[in-house]
Protein backbone atom coordinates (compact mmCIF):
# COMPACT_ATOMS: atom_id res chain seq x y z
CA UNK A 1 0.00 0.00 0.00
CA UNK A 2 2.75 2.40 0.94
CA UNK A 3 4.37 1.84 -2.47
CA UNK A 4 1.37 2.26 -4.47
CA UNK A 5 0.53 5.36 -2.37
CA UNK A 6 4.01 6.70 -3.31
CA UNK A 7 3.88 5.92 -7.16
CA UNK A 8 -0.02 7.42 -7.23
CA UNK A 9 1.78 11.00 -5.86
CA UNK A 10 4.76 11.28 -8.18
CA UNK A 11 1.91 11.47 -11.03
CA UNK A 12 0.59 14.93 -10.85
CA UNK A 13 1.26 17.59 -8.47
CA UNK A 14 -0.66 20.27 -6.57
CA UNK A 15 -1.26 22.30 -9.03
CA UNK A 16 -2.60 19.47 -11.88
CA UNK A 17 0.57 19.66 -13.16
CA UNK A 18 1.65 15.74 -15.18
CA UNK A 19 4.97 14.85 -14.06
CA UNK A 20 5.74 12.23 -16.57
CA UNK A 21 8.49 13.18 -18.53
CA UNK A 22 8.23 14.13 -21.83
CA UNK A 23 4.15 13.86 -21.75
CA UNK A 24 3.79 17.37 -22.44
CA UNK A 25 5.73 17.56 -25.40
CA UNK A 26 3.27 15.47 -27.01
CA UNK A 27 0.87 18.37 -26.68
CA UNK A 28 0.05 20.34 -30.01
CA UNK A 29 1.18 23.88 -29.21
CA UNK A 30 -0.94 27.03 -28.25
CA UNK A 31 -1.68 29.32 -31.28
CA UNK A 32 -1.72 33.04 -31.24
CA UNK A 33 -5.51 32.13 -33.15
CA UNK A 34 -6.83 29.45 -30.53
CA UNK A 35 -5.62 32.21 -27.60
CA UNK A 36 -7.72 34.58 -28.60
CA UNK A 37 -10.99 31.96 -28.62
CA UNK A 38 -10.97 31.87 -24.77
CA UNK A 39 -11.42 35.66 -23.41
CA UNK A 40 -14.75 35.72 -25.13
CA UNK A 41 -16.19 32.72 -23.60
CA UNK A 42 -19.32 33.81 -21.36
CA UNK A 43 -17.92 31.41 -18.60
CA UNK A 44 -16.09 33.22 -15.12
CA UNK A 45 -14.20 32.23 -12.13
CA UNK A 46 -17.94 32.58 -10.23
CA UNK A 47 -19.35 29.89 -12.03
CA UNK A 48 -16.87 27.49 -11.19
CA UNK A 49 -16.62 28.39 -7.88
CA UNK A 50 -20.44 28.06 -7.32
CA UNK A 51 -20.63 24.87 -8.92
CA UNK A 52 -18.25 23.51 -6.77
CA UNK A 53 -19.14 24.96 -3.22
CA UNK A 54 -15.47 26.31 -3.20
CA UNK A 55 -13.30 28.85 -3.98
CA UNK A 56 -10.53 26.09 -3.82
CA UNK A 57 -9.55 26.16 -7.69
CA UNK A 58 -6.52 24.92 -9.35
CA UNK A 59 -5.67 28.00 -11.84
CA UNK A 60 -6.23 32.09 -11.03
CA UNK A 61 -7.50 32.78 -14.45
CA UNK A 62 -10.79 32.00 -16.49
CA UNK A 63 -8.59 31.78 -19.80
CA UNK A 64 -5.82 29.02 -18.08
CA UNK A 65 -8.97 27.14 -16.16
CA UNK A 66 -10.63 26.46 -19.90
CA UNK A 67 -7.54 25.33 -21.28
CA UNK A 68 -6.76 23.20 -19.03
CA UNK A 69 -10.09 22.07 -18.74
CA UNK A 70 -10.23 21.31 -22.52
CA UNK A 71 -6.98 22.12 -24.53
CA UNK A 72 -4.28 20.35 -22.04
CA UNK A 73 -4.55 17.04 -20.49
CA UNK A 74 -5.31 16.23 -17.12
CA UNK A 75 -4.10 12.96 -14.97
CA UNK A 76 -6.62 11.76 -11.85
CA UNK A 77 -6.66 9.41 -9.99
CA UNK A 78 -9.65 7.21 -9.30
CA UNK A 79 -8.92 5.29 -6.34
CA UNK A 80 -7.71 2.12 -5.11
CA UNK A 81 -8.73 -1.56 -5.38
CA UNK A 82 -8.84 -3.69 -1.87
CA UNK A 83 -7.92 -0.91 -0.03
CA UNK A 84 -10.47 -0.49 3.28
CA UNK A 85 -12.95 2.00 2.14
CA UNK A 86 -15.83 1.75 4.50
CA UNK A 87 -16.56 3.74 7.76
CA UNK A 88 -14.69 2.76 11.11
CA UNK A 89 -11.33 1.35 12.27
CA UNK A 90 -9.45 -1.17 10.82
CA UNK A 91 -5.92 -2.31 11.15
CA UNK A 92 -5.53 -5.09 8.53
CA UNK A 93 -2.96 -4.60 5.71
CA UNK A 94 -3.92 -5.60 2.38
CA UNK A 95 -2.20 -8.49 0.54
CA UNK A 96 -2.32 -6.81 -3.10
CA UNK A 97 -3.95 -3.49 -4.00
CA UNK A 98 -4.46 -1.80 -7.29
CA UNK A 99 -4.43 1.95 -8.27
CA UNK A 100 -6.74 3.23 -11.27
CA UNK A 101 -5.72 6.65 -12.50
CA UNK A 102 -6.81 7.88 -16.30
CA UNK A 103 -5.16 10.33 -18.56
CA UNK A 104 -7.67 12.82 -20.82
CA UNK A 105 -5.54 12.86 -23.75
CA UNK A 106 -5.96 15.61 -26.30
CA UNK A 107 -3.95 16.66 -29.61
CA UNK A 108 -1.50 15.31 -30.84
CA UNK A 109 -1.30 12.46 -28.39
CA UNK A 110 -1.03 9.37 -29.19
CA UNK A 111 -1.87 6.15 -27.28
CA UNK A 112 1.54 4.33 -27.83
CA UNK A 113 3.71 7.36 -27.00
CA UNK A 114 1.83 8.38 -24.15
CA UNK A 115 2.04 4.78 -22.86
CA UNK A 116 5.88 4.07 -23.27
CA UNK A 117 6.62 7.38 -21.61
CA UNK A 118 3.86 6.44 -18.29
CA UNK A 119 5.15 2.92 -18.05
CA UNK A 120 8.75 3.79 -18.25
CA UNK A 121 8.19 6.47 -15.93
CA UNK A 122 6.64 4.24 -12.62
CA UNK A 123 8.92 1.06 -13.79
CA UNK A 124 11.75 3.87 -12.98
CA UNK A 125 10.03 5.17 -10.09
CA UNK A 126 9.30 1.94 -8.32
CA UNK A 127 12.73 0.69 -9.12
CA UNK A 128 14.30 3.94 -6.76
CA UNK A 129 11.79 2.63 -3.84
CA UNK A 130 14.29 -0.70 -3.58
CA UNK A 131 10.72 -2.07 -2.17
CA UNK A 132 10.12 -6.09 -2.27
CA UNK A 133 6.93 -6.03 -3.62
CA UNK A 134 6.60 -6.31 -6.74
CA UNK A 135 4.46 -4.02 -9.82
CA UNK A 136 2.86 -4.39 -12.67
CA UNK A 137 1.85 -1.61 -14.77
CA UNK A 138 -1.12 -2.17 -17.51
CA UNK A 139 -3.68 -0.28 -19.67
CA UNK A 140 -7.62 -1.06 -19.37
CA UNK A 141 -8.91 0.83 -22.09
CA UNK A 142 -8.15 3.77 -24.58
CA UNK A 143 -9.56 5.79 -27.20
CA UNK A 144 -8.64 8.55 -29.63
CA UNK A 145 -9.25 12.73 -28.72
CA UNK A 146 -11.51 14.62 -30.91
CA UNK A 147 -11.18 18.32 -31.67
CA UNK A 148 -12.90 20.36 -34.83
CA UNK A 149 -11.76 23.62 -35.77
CA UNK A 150 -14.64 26.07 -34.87
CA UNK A 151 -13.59 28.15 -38.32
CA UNK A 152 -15.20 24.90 -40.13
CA UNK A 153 -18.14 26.00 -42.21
CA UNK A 154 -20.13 23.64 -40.38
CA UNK A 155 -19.74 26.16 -36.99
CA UNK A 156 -20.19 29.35 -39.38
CA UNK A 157 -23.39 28.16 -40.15
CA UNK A 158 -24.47 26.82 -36.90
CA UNK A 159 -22.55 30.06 -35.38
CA UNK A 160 -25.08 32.09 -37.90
CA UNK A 161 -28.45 29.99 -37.01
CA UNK A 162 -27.64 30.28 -33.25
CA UNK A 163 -27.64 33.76 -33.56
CA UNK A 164 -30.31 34.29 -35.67
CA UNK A 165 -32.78 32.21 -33.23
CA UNK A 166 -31.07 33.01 -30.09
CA UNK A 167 -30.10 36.48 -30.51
CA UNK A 168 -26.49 35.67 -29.12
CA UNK A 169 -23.00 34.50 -30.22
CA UNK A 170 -22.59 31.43 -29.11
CA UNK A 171 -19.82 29.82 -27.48
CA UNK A 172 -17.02 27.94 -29.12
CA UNK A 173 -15.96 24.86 -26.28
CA UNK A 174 -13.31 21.89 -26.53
CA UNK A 175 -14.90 19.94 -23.47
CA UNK A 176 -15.25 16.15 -23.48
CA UNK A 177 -11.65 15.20 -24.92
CA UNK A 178 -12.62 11.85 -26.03
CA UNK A 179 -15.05 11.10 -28.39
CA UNK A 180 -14.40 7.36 -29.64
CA UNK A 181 -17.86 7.29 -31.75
CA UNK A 182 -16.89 10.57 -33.24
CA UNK A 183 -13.71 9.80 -34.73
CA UNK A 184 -15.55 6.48 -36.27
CA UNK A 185 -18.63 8.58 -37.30
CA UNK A 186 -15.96 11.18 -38.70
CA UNK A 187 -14.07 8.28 -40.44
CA UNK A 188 -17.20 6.44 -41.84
CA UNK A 189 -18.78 9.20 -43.17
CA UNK A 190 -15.54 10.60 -44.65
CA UNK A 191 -16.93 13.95 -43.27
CA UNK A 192 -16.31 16.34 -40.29
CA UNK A 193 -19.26 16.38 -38.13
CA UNK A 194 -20.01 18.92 -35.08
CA UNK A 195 -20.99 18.42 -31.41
CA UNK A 196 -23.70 21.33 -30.16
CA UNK A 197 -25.68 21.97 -27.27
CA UNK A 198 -27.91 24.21 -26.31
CA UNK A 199 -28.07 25.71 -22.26
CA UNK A 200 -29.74 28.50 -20.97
């Protein structure tokens, strides 16, 4: 447990911060264009704070919260498997736990590079513990990021019908990261296809 504890802290720091090496290089860089998309987003530093009962947030800024809510990705951690969990005391150590953390991956990431870099990261990790337990690293499941440029005629339009109906200029969001259905709806139909919703 004490192990697992360790190698579940060396993943991400106070401040959501990945500290794999080399992860972040994977990222596709910040444009002057895409910069400019996030000051005009009718979204503040109240509304996050109200939704979560807490003024505790990660990043000062409106502009660096959205990013790294949709343009960067994010490492949490889940929990841990045969670990005591329920209410009260209890002094037994567990035989063989398991830790379940995910990665929102997000361009240009991809699955095999991101791997290589995690697992070589906590094989190097647990190696500097000297511990006598031993580790095993794997991967559950994965899937592909989706992003669409908002310039896309398919936004103008939708930009321009939103308006027209709504009165207002409607936001342009990255949220939700993965979209494994999208990329094979995008590939199938050999067409780029867009993701709206409507809030009030």
């Amino acid at each position: 447990m004490t192990d697992l504890v360790n190698l579940l802290s060396k993943l991400v720091d106070s401040h959501g911060n990945i500290q794999v090496p080399g992860l972040m290089d994977l990222v596709a860089p910040l444009t002057e264009d895409e910069k400019t998309l996030y000051g005009g987003i009718s979204y503040s530093m109240e509304n996050l704070h109200e939704s979560l009962g807490s003024t505790a947030s990660i990043h000062p800024s409106k502009e660096r919260t959205l990013m790294a809510r949709w343009r960067y990705p994010s490492l949490s951690i889940h929990g841990i498997e045969g670990a005591f969990s329920t209410p009260g005391a209890k002094t037994v150590i567990p035989a063989k736990v398991i830790g379940k953390f995910s990665i929102r991956t997000v361009p240009n990431m991809e699955s095999a590079d991101v791997n290589r870099l995690l697992f070589d990261y906590i094989k190097k990790e647990f190696a500097k513990l000297n511990s006598k337990t031993t580790m095993n690293i794997e991967l559950q499941h994965d899937g592909k990021w989706w992003v669409a440029s908002p310039k896309h005629w398919n936004f103008s339009a939708a930009s321009k019908a939103v308006k027209q109906v709504f009165g207002v200029e409607p936001d342009m969001t990255r949220e939700g990261g993965r979209y494994v259905s999208r990329n094979l709806i995008d590939s199938f139909l050999m067409m780029m296809t867009m993701m709206s919703r409507i809030a009030n």
